[in-house]
N, C-alpha and C. Protein backbone atom coordinates (compact mmCIF):
# COMPACT_ATOMS: atom_id res chain seq x y z
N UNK A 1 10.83 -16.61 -24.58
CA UNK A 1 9.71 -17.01 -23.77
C UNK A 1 10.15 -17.99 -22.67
N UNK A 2 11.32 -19.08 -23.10
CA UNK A 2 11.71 -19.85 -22.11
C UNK A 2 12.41 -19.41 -21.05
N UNK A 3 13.14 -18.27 -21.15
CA UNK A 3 13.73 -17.48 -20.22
C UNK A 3 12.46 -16.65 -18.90
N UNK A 4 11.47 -16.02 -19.83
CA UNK A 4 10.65 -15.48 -18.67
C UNK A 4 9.77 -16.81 -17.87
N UNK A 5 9.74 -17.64 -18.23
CA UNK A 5 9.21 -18.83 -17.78
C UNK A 5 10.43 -19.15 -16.49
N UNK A 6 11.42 -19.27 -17.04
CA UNK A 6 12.48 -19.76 -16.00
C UNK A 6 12.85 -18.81 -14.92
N UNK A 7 12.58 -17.60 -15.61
CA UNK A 7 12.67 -16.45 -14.65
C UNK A 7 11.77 -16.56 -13.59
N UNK A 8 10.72 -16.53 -13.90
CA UNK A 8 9.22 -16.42 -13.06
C UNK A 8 9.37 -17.40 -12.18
N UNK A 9 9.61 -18.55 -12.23
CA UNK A 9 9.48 -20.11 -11.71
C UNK A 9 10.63 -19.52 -10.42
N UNK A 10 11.69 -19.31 -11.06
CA UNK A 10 12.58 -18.84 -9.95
C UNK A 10 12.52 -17.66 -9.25
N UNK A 11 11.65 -16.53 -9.59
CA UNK A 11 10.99 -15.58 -8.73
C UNK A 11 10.32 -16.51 -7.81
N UNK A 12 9.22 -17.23 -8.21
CA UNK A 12 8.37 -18.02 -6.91
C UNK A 12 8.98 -19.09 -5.97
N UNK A 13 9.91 -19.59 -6.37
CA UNK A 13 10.97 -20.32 -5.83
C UNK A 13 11.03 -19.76 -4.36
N UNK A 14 11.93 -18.50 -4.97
CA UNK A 14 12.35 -17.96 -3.59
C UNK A 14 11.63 -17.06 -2.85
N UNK A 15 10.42 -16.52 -3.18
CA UNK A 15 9.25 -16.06 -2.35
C UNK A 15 9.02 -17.50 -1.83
N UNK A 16 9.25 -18.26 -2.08
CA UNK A 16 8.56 -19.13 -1.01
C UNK A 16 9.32 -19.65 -0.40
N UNK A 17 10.65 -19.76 -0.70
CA UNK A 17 11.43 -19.96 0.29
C UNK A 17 11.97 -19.16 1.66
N UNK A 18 11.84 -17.94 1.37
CA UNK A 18 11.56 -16.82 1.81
C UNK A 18 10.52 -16.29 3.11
N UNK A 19 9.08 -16.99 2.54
CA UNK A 19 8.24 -16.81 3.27
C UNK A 19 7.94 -18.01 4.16
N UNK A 20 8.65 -19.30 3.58
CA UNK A 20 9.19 -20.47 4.63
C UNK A 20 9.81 -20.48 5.58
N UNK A 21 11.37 -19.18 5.49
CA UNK A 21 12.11 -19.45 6.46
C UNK A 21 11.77 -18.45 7.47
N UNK A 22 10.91 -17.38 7.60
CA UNK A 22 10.19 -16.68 7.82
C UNK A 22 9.38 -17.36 8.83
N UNK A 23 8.45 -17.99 7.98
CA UNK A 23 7.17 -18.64 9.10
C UNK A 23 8.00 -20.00 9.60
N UNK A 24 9.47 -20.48 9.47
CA UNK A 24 9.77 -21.31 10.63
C UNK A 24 10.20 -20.85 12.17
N UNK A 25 10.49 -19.31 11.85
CA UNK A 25 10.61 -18.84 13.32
C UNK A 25 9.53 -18.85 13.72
N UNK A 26 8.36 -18.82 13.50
CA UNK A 26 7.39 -18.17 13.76
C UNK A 26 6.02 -18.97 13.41
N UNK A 27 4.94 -19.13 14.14
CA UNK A 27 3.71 -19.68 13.60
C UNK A 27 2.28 -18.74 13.29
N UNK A 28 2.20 -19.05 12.29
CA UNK A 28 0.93 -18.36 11.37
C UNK A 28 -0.36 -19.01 11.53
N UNK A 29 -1.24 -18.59 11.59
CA UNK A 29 -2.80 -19.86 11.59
C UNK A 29 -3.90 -18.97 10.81
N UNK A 30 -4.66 -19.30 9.99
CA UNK A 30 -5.19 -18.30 9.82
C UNK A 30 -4.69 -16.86 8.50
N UNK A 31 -3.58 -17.51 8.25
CA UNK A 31 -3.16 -16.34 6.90
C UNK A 31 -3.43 -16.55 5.87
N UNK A 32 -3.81 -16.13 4.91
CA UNK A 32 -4.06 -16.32 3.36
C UNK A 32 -2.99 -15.40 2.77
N UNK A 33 -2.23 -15.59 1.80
CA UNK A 33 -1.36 -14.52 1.72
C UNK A 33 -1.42 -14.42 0.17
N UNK A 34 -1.84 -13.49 -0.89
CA UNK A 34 -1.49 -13.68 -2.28
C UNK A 34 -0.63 -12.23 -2.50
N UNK A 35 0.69 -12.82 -2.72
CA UNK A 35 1.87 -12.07 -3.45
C UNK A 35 1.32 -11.44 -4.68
N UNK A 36 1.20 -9.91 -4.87
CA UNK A 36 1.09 -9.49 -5.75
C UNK A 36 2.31 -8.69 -7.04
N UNK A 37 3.54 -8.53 -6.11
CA UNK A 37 4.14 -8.69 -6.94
C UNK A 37 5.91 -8.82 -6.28
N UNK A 38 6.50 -8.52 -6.56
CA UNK A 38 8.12 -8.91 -5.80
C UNK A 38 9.16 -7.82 -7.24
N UNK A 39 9.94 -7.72 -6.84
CA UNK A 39 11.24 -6.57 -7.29
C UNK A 39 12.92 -7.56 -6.81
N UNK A 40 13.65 -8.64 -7.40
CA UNK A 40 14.65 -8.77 -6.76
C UNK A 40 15.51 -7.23 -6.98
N UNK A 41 16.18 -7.32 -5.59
CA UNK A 41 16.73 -5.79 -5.51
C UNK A 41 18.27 -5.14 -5.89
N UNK A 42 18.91 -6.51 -5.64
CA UNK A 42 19.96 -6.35 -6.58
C UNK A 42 20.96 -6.26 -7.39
N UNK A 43 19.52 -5.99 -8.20
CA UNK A 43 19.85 -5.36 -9.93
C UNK A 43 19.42 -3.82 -9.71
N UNK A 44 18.68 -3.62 -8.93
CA UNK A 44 18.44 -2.43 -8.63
C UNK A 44 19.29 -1.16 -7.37
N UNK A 45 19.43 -1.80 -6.26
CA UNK A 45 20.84 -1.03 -5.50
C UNK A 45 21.41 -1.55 -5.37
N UNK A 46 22.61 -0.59 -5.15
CA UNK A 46 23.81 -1.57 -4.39
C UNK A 46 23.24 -1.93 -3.41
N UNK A 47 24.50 -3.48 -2.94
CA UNK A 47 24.52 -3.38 -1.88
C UNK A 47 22.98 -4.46 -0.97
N UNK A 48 22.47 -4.41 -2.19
CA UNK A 48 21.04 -5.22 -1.83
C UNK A 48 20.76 -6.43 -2.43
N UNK A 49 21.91 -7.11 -2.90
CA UNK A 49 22.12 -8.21 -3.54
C UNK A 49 21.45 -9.39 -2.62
N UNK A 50 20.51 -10.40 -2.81
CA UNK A 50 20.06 -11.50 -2.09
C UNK A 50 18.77 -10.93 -0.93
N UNK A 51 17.97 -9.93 -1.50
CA UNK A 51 16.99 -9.03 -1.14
C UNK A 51 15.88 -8.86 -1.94
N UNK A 52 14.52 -8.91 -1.35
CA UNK A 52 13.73 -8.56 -2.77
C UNK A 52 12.83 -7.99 -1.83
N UNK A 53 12.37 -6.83 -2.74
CA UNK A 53 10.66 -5.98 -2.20
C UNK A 53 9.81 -7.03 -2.88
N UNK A 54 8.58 -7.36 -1.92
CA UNK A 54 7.49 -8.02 -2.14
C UNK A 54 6.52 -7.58 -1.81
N UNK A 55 5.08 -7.60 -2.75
CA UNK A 55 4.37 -6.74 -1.76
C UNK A 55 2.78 -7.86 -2.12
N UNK A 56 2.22 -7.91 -0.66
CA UNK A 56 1.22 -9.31 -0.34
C UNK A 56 0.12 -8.81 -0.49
N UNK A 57 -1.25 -8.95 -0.37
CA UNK A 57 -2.37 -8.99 0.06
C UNK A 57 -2.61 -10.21 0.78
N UNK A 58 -2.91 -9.51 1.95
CA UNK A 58 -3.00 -10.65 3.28
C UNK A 58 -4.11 -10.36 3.76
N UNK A 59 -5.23 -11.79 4.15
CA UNK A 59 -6.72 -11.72 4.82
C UNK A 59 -6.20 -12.79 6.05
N UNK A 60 -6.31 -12.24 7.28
CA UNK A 60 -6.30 -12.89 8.18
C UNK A 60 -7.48 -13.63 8.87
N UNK A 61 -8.08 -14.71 8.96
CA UNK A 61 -9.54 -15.43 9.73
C UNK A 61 -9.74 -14.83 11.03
N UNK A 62 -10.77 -14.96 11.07
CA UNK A 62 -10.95 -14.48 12.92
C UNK A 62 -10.57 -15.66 13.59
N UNK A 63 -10.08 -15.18 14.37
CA UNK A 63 -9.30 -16.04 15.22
C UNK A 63 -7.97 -16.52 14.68
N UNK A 64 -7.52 -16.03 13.91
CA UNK A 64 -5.79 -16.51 13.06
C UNK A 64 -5.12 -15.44 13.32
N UNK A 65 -4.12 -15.81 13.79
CA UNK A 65 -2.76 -14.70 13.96
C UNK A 65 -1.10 -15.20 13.87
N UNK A 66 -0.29 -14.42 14.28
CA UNK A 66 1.21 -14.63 13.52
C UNK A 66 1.84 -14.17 15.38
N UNK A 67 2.48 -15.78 16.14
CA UNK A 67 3.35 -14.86 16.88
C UNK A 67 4.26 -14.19 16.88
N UNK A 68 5.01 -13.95 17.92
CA UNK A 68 5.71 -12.72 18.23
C UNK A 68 7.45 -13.07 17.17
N UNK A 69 7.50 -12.24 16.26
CA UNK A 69 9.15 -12.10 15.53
C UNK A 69 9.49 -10.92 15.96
N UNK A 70 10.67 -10.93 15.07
CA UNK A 70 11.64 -9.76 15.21
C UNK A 70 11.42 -9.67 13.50
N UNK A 71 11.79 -8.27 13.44
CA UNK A 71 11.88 -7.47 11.64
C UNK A 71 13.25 -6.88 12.38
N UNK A 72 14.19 -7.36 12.65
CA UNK A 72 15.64 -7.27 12.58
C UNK A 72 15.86 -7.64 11.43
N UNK A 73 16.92 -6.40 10.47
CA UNK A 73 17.19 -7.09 9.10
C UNK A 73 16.15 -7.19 8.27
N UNK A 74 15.10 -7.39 8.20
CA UNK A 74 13.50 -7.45 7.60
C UNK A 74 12.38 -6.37 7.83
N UNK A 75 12.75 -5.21 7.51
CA UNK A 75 11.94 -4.00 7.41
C UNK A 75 10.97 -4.06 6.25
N UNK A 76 8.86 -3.93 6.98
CA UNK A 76 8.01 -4.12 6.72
C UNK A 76 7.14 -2.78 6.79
N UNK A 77 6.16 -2.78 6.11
CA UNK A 77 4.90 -1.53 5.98
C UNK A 77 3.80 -2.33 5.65
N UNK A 78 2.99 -2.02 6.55
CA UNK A 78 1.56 -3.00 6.99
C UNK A 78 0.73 -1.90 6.40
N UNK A 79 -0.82 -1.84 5.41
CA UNK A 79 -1.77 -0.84 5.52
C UNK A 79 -2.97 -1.75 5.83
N UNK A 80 -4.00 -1.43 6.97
CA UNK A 80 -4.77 -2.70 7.09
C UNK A 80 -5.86 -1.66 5.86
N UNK A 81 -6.62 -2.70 5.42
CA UNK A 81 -7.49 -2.50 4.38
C UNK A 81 -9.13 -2.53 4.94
N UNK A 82 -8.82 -3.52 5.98
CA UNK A 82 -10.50 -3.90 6.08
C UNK A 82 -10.16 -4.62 7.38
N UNK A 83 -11.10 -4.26 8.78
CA UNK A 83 -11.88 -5.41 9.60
C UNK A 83 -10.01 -4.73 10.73
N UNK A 84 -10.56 -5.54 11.49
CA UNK A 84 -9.30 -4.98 12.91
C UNK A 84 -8.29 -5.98 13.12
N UNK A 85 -7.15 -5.34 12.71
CA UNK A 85 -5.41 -6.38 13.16
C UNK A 85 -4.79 -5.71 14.53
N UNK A 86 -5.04 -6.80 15.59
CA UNK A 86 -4.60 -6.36 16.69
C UNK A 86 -3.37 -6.40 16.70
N UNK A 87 -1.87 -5.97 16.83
CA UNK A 87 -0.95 -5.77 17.19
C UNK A 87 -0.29 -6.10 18.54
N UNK A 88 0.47 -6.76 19.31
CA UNK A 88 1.30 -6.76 20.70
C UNK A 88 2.84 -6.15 19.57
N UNK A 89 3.13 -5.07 20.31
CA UNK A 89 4.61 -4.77 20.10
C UNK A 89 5.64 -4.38 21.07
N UNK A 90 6.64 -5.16 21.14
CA UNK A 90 7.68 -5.24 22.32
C UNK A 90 7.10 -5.03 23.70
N UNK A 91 6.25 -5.98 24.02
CA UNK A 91 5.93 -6.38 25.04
C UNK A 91 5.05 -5.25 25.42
N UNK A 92 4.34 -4.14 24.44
CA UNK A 92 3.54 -3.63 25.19
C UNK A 92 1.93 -4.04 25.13
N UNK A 93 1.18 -3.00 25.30
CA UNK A 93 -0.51 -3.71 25.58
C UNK A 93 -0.66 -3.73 24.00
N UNK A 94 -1.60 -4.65 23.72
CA UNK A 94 -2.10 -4.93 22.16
C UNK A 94 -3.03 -3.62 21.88
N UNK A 95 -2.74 -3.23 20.69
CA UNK A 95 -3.51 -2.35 19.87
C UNK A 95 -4.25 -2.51 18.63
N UNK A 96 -5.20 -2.00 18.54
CA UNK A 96 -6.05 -2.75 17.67
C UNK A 96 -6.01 -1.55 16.14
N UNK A 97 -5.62 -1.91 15.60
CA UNK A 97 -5.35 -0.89 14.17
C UNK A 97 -6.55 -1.44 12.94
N UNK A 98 -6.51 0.06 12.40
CA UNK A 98 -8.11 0.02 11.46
C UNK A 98 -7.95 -0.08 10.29
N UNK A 99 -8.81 -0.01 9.44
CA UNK A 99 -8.57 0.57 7.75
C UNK A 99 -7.89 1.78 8.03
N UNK A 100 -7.40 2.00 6.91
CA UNK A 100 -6.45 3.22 7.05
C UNK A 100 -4.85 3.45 7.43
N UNK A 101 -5.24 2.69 8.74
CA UNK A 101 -3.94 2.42 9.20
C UNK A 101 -2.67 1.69 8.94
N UNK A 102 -1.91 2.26 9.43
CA UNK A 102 0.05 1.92 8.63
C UNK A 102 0.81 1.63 10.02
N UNK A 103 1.53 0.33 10.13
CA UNK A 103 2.54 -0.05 10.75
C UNK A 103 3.68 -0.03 10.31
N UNK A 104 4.53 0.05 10.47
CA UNK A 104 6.09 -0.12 10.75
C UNK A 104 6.52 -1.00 11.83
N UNK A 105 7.59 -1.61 10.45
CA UNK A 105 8.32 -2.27 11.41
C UNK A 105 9.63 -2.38 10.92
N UNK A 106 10.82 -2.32 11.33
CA UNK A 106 12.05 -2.04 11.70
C UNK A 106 12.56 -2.80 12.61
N UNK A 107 14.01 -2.70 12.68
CA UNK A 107 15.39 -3.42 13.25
C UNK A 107 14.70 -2.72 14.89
N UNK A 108 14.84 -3.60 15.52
CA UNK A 108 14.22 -3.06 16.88
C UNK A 108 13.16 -3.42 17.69
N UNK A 109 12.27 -4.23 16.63
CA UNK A 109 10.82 -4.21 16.51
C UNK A 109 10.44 -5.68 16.32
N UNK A 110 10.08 -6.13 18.15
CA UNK A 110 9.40 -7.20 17.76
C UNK A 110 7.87 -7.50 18.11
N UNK A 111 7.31 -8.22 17.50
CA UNK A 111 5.72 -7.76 17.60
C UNK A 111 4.91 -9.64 17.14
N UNK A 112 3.29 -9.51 17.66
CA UNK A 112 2.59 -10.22 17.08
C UNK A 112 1.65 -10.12 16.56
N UNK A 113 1.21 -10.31 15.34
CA UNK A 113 -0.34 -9.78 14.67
C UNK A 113 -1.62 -10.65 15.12
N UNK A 114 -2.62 -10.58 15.46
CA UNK A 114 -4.08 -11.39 15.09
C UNK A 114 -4.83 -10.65 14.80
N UNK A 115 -6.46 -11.26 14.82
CA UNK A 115 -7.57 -10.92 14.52
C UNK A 115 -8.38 -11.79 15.49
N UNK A 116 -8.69 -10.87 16.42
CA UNK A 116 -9.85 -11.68 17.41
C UNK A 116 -11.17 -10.74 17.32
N UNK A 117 -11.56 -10.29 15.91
CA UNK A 117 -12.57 -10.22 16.13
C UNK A 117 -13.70 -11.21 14.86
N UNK A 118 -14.54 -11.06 14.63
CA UNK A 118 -15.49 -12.12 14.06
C UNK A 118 -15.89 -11.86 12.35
N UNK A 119 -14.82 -10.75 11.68
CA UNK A 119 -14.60 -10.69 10.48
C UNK A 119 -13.42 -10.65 10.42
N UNK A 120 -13.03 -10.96 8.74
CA UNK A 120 -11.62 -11.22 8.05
C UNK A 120 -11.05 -9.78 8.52
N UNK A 121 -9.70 -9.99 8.30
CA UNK A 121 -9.14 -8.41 8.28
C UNK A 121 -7.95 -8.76 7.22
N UNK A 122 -7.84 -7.57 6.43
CA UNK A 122 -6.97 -7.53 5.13
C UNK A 122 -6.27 -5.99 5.42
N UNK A 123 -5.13 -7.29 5.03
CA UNK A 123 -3.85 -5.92 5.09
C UNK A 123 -3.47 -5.77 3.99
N UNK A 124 -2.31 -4.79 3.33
CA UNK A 124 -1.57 -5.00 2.25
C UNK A 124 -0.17 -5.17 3.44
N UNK A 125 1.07 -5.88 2.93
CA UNK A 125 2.50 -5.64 3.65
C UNK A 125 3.26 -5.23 2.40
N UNK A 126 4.12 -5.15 2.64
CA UNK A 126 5.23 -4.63 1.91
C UNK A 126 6.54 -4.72 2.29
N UNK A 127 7.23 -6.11 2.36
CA UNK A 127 8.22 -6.41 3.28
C UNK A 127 9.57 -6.75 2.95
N UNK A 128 10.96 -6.02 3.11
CA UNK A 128 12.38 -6.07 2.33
C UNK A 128 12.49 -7.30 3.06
N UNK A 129 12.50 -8.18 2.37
CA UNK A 129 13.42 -9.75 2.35
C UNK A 129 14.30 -10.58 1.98
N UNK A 130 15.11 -11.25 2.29
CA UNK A 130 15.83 -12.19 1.94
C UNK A 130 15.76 -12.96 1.11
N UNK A 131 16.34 -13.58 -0.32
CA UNK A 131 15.73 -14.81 -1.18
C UNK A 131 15.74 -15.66 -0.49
């Protein structure tokens, strides 16, 4: 029991260290983020040692958004769930994505999320990261 305790503690450790060094490039306002679950990776492929799949439920406020990063190295899958996540990606015009809808993002790909309209919007992500 003391082991999955120590385990766990150090799963959240580094999701949050993770999602620290993350939001120091970068400023967030407006995110709620609850981690639903994480995979360190590996134990699972090669080659993916100091990597973990995490996957969030994220409600963004109206008026809260995430500027512009790069997912260089940090390949993500956005599904919005509810309410409109506007998108700017590599400098083109912002797009406004629905329920239903799936982003990508990839080595290549830099972008900014908000919500400017006057309900929450909930995504799921799903994002290969760094411990």
């Amino acid at each position: 029991m003391k082991r999955i305790i120590i385990a766990g503690a150090l799963v959240v450790m580094s999701l949050a260290m993770s999602f620290a060094s993350v939001a120091s490039a970068q400023t967030a306002k407006g995110f709620d983020v609850k981690v639903l679950g994480s995979i360190d990776l590996g134990p699972e492929i090669d080659g993916m040692a100091g990597r973990v799949l995490r996957m969030s439920y994220v409600t963004v406020a109206p008026g809260g958004g995430l500027t512009a990063h790069s997912h260089d190295g940090r390949p993500e899958i956005i599904y919005v769930v509810q309410g409109i996540l506007t998108e700017e990606r590599n400098g083109g015009p912002a797009v406004d994505h629905k329920p239903g809808d799936v982003l990508i993002m990839k080595t290549g790909i830099t972008h900014a999320l908000s919500n400017r309209s006057a309900d929450p919007a909930i995504f799921i992500s799903a994002p290969v990261a760094k411990q």
